[in-house]
Protein backbone atom coordinates (compact mmCIF):
# COMPACT_ATOMS: atom_id res chain seq x y z
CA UNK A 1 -51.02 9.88 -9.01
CA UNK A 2 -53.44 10.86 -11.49
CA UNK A 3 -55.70 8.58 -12.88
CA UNK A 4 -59.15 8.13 -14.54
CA UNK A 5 -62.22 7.36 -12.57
CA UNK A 6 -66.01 6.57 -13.32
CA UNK A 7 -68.21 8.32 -10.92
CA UNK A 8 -71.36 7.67 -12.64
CA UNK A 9 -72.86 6.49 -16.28
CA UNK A 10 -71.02 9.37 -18.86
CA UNK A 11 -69.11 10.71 -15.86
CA UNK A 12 -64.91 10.15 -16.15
CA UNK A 13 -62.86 12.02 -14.49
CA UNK A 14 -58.75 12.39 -13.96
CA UNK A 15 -57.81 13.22 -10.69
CA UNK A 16 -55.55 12.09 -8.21
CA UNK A 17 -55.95 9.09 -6.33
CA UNK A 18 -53.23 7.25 -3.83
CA UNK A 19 -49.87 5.50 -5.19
CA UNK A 20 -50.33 1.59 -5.62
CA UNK A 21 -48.04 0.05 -2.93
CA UNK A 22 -46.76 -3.55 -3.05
CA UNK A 23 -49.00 -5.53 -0.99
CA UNK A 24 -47.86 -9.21 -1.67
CA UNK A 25 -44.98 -10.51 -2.67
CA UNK A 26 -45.84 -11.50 -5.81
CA UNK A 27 -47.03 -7.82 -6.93
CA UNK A 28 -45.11 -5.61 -9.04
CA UNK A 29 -46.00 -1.38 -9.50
CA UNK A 30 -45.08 -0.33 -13.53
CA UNK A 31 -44.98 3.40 -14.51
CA UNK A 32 -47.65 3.30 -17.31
CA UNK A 33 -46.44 4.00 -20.88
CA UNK A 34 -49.66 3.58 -22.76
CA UNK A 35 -53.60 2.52 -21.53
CA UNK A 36 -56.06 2.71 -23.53
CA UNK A 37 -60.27 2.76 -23.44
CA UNK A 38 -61.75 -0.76 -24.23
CA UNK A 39 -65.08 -1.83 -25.36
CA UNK A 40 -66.02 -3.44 -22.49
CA UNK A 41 -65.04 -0.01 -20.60
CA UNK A 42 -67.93 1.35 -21.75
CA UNK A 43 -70.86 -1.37 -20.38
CA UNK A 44 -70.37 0.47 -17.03
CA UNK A 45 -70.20 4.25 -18.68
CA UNK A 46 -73.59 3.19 -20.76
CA UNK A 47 -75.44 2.35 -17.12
CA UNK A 48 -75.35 -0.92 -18.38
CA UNK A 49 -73.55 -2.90 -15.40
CA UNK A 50 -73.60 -0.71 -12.33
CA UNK A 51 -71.57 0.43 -10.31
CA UNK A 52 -72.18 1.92 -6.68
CA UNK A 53 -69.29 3.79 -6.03
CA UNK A 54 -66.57 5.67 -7.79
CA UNK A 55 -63.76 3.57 -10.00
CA UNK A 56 -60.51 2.89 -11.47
CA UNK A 57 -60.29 2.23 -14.76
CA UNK A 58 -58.90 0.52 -17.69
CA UNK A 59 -57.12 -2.82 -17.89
CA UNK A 60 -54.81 -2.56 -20.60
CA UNK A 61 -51.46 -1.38 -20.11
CA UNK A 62 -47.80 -1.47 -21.21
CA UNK A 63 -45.28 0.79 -19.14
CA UNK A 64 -42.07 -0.02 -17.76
CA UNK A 65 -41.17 -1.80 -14.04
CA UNK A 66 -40.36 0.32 -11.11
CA UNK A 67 -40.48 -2.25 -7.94
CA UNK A 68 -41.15 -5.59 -8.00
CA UNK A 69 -42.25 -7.81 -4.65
CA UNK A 70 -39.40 -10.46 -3.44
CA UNK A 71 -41.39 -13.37 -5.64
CA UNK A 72 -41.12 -11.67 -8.90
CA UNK A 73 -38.22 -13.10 -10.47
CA UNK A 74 -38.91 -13.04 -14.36
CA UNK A 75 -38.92 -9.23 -14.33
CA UNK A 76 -37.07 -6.37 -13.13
CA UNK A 77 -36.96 -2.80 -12.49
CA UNK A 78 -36.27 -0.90 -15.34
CA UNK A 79 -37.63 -3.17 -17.98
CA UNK A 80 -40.51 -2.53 -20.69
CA UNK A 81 -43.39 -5.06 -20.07
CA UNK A 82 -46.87 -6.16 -21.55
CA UNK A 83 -49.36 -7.71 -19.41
CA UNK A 84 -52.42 -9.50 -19.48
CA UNK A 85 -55.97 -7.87 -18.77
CA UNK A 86 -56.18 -10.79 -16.33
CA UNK A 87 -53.23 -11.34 -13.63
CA UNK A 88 -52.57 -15.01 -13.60
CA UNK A 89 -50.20 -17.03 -11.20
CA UNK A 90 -48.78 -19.36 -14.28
CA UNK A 91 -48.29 -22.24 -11.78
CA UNK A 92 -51.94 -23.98 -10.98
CA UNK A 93 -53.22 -26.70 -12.95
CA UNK A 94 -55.59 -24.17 -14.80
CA UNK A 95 -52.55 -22.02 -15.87
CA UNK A 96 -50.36 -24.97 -17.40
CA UNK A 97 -53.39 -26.02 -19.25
CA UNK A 98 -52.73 -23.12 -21.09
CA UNK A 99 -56.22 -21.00 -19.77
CA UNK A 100 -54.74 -18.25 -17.36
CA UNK A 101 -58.00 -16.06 -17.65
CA UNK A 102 -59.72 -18.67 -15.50
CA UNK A 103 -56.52 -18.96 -12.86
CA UNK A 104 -57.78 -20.18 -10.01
CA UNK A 105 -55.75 -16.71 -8.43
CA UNK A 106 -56.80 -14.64 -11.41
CA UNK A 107 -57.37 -10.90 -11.06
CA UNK A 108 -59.32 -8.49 -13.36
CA UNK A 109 -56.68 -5.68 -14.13
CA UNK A 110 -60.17 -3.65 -14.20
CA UNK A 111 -60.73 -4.61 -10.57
CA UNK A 112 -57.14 -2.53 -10.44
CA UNK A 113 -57.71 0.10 -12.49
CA UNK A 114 -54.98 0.86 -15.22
CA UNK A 115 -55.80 4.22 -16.79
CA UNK A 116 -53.46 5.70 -14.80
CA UNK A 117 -50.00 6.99 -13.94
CA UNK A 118 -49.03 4.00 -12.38
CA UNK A 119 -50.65 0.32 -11.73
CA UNK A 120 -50.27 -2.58 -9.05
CA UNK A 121 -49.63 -5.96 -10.62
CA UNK A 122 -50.67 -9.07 -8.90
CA UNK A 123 -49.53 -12.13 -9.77
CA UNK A 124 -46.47 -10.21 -11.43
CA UNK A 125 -44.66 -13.16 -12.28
CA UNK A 126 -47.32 -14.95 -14.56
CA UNK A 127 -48.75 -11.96 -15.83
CA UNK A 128 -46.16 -9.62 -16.90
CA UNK A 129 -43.33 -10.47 -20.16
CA UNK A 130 -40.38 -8.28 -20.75
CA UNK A 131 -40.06 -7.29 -24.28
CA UNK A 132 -36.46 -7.51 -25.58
CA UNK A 133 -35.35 -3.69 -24.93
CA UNK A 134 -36.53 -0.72 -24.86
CA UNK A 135 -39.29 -0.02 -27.44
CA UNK A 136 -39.33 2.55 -30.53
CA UNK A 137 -42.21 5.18 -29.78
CA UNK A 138 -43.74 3.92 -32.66
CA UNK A 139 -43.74 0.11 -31.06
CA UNK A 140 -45.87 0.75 -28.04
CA UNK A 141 -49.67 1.18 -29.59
CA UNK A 142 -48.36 -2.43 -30.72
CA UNK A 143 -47.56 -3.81 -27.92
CA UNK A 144 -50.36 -1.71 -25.88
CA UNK A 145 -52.67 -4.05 -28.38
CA UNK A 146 -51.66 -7.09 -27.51
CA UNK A 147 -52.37 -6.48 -23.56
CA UNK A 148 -56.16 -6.93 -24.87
CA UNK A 149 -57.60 -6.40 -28.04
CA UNK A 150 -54.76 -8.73 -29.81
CA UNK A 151 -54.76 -11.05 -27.67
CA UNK A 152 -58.49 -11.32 -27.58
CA UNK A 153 -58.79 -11.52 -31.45
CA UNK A 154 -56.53 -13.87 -31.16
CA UNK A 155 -57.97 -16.46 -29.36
CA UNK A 156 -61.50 -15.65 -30.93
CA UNK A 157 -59.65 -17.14 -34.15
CA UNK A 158 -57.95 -19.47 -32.70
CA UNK A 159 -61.27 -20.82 -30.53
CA UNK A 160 -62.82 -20.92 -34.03
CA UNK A 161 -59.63 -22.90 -35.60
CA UNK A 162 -58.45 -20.65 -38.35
CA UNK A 163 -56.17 -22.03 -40.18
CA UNK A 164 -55.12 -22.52 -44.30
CA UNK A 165 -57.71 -23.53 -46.01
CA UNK A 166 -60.59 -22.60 -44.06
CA UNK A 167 -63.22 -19.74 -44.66
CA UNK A 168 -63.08 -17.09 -41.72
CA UNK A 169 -66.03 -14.90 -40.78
CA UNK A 170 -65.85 -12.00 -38.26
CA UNK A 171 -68.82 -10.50 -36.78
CA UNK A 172 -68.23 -7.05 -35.17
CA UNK A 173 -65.87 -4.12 -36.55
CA UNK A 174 -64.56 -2.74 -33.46
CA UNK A 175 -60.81 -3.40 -32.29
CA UNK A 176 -61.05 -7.36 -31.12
CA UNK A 177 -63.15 -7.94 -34.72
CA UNK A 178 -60.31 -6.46 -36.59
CA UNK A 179 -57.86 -8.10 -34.58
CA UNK A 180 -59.74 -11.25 -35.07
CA UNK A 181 -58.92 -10.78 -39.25
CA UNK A 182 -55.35 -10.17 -38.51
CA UNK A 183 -55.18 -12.89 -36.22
CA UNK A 184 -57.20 -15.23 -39.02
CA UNK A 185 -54.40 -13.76 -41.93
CA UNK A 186 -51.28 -15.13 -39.69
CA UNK A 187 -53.09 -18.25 -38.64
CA UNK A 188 -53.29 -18.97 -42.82
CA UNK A 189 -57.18 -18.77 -43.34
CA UNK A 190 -57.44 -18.77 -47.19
CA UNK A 191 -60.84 -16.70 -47.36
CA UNK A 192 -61.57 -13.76 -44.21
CA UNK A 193 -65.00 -12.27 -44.80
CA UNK A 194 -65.36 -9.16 -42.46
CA UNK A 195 -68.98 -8.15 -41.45
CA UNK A 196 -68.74 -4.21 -41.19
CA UNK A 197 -71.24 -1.23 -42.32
CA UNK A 198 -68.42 0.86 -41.34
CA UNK A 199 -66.40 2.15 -44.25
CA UNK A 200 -63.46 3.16 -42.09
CA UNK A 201 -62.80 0.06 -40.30
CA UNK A 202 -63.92 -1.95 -43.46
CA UNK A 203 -60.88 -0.21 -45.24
CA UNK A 204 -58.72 -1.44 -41.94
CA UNK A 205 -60.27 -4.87 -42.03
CA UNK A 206 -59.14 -5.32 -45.80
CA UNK A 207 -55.70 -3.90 -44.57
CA UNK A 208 -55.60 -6.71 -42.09
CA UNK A 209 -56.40 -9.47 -44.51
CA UNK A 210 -60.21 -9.41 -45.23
CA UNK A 211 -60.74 -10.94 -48.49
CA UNK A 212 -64.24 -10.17 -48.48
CA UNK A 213 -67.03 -7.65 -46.76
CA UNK A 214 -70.58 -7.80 -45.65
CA UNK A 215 -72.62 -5.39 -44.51
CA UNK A 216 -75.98 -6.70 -44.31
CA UNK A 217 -76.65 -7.90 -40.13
CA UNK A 218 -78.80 -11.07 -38.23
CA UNK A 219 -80.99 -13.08 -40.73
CA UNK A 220 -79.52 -11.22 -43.77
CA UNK A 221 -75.85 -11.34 -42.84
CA UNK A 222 -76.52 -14.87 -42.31
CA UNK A 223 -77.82 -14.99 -45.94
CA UNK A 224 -75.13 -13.58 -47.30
CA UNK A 225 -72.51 -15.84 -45.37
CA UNK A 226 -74.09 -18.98 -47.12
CA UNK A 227 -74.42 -17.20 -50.26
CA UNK A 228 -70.54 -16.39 -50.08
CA UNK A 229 -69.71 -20.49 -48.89
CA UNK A 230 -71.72 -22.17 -51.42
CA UNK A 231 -74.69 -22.52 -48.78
CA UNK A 232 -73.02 -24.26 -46.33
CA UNK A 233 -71.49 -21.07 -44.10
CA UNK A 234 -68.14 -20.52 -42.35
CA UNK A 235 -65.90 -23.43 -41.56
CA UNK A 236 -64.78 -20.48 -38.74
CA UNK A 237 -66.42 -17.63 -37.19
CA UNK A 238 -65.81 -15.26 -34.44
CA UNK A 239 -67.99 -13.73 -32.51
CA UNK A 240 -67.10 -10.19 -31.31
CA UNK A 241 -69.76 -8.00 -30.00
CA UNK A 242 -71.17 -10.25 -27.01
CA UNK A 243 -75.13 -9.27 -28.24
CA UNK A 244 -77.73 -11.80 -28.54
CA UNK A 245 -78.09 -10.90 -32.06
CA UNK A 246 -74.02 -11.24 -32.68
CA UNK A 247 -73.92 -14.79 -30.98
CA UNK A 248 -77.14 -15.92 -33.30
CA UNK A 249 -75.63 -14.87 -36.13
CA UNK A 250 -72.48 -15.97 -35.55
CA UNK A 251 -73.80 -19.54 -34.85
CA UNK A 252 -76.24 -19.58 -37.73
CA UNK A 253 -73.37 -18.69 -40.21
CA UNK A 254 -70.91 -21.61 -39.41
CA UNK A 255 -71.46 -24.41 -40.96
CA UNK A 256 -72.13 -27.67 -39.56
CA UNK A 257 -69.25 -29.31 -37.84
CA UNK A 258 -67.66 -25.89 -37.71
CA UNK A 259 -66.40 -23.95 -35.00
CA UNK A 260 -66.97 -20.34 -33.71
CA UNK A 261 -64.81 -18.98 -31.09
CA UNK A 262 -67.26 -16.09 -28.96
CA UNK A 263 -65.36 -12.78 -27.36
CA UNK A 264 -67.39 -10.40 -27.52
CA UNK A 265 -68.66 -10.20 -23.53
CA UNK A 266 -71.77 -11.67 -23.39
CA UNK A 267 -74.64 -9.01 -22.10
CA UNK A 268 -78.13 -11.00 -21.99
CA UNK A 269 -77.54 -13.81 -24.72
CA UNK A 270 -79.74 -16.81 -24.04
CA UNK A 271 -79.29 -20.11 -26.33
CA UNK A 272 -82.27 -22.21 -28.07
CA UNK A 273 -81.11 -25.25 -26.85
CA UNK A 274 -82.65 -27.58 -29.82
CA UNK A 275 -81.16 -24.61 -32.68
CA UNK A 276 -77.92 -25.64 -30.76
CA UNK A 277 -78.26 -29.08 -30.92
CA UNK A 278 -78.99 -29.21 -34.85
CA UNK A 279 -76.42 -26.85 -35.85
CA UNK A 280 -73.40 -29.12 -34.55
CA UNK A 281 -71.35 -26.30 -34.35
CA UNK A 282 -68.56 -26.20 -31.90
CA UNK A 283 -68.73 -23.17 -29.02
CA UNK A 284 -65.09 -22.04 -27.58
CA UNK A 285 -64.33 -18.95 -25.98
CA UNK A 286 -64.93 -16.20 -23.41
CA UNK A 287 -62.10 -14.65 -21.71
CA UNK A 288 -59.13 -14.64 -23.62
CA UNK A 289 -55.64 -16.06 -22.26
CA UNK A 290 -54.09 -13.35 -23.71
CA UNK A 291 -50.63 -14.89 -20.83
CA UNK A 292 -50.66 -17.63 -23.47
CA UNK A 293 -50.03 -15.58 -26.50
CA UNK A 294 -47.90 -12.87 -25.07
CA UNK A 295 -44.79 -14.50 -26.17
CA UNK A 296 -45.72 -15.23 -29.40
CA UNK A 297 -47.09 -11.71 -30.16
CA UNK A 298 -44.88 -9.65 -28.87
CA UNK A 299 -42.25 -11.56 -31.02
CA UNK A 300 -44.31 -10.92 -33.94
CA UNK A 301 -44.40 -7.06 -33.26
CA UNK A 302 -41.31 -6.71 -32.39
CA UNK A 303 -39.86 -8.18 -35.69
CA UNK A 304 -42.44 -5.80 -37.38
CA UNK A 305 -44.40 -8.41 -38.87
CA UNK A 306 -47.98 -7.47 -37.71
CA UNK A 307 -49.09 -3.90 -36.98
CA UNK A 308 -51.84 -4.15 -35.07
CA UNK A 309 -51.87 -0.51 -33.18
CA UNK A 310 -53.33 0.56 -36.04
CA UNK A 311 -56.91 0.16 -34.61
CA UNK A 312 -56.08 3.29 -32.65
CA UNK A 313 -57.39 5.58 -34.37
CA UNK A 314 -57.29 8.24 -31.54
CA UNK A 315 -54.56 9.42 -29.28
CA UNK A 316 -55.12 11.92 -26.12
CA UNK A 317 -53.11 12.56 -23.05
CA UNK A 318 -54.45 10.87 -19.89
CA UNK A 319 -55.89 14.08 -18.69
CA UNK A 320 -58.14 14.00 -21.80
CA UNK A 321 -59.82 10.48 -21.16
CA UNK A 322 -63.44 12.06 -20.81
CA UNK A 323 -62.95 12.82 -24.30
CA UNK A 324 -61.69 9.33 -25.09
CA UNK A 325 -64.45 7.59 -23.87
CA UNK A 326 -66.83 9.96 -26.00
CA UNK A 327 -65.56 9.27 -28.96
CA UNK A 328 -65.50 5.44 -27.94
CA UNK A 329 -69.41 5.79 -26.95
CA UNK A 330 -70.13 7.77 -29.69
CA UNK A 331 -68.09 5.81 -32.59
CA UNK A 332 -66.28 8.69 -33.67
CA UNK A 333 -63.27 6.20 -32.74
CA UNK A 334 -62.46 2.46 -33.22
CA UNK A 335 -59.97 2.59 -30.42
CA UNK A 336 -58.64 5.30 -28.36
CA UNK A 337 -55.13 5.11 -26.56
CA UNK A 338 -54.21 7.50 -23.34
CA UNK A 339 -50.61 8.72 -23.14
CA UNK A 340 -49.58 8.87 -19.92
């Protein structure tokens, strides 16, 4: 099958590599629909975590069953599914507490490799949810969004504890910060300030519920956050970049008592433990539980209520996913998605 492979920093290619195979019971192989290129994709295409030898990637994916192993029960052959970037078991302790990223089975769909014609799925039967049929064309950069980038904004707002009557601030403008204002808009915030220089995705961010933009970054953004909150800063704010400049900022504009929910991956950020202490500012987050969520927003989609595939703002054919991380590295593109 073909598939999309990172030889070295700025080097994808699509060629052919071997046919997954059910190895455990519990896997299941999908024919790919949809992947797509995420943020995180491109630490390893920067240089900036290594690798030593060629690989697979992606971890997004929607795409519809072809074999499952003789555990798989909740799925079939034949159906459309969304899964998690992280294959959970949905059984251990960790799992029913509602935090399937940490499963004490979990698997990194980027360990797997999903930029491809076809994927493996461990842990098939707590990772993967049928939708209710078979999807509209115009349906799967939807659903494609809520194998990652959804689900990720969502929790980043729900970590911070959105809700009515709360003030919302996002930091980052790429697909999870977006998300993270959609998510904010369902959950009933009452104010969702987006932090963006970008006039693009500041258009998008509006579109998604933003009630109010700033563009100024680190001390100054902060400035502007308390300006905008009466001096007090952010009952909620998500952090969405994974910089040490992001998770300072983020943290400096919540007011005290407040809560900011981090998922942006964290690349050297170090906290001052006594700035900590003082803010009293509640810290939730890193990997998202996007299993958790699944239900919920694939329901939403599906009755056309939220339309979050519109942070793709570039499509290209698998065999073009050089390309696709270009315009990713070079920000000519919020989002790209693969057709496969």
């Amino acid at each position: 099958m073909r598939a999309a492979v990172l030889h070295a920093p700025g080097d994808v290619r699509v060629e052919e590599i071997a046919d997954p195979q059910i190895t455990a019971p519990t896997d299941a192989i999908i024919r790919l629909s949809a992947a797509c290129v995420c943020g995180s994709d491109l630490w390893p295409y920067r240089g900036i975590e290594a690798i030593d030898k060629p690989v697979p990637m992606g971890h997004e994916y929607v795409g519809v069953v072809e074999e499952v192993g003789s555990e798989v029960t909740n799925v079939k052959p034949g159906q459309f599914v969304v899964g998690s970037f992280v294959a959970s078991c949905g059984t251990c302790e960790i799992c029913r507490a509602g935090y399937p990223s940490s499963c004490v089975h979990r698997v990194y769909m980027s360990q797997v490799g999903t930029q491809s014609e076809r994927a493996r799925i461990p842990n098939a039967h707590g990772t993967l949810v049928p939708v209710p049929g078979m999807p509209d064309a115009d349906l799967i950069p939807d659903l494609l969004a809520a194998s990652d980038v959804l689900g990720t904004g969502w929790f980043g707002a729900f970590a911070a504890e959105a809700g009515p009557g709360k003030t919302v601030a996002v930091v980052g403008d790429g697909a999870v910060g977006l998300l993270a204002v959609l998510a904010a808009k369902q959950l009933g915030a009452e104010r969702i300030i987006a932090m963006s220089r970008h006039e693009p995705r500041q258009r998008l961010a509006r579109e998604f519920g933003a009630t109010d933009i700033v563009t100024e970054r680190g001390d100054d953004g902060v400035a502007r956050i308390k300006e905008l909150t009466g001096g007090l800063g952010a009952h909620s704010v998500v952090e969405a970049v994974g910089t040490q400049e992001s998770m300072q900022q983020a943290i400096r504009s919540t007011r005290g008592g407040g809560h900011v929910g981090f998922v942006g991956v964290s690349h050297d950020v170090a906290l001052n433990g006594q700035e900590l202490f003082f803010s009293q500012v509640h810290l939730h987050g890193g990997p998202a539980p996007v299993r958790r969520f699944l239900p919920e927003l694939i329901d939403l989609i599906w009755q056309r209520k939220i339309n979050p595939g519109k942070v793709f703002d570039l499509t290209l054919p698998l065999d073009e996913a050089a390309e696709a991380y270009r315009a990713m590295d070079e920000r000519r593109a919020i989002k790209a998605m693969l057709t496969v």
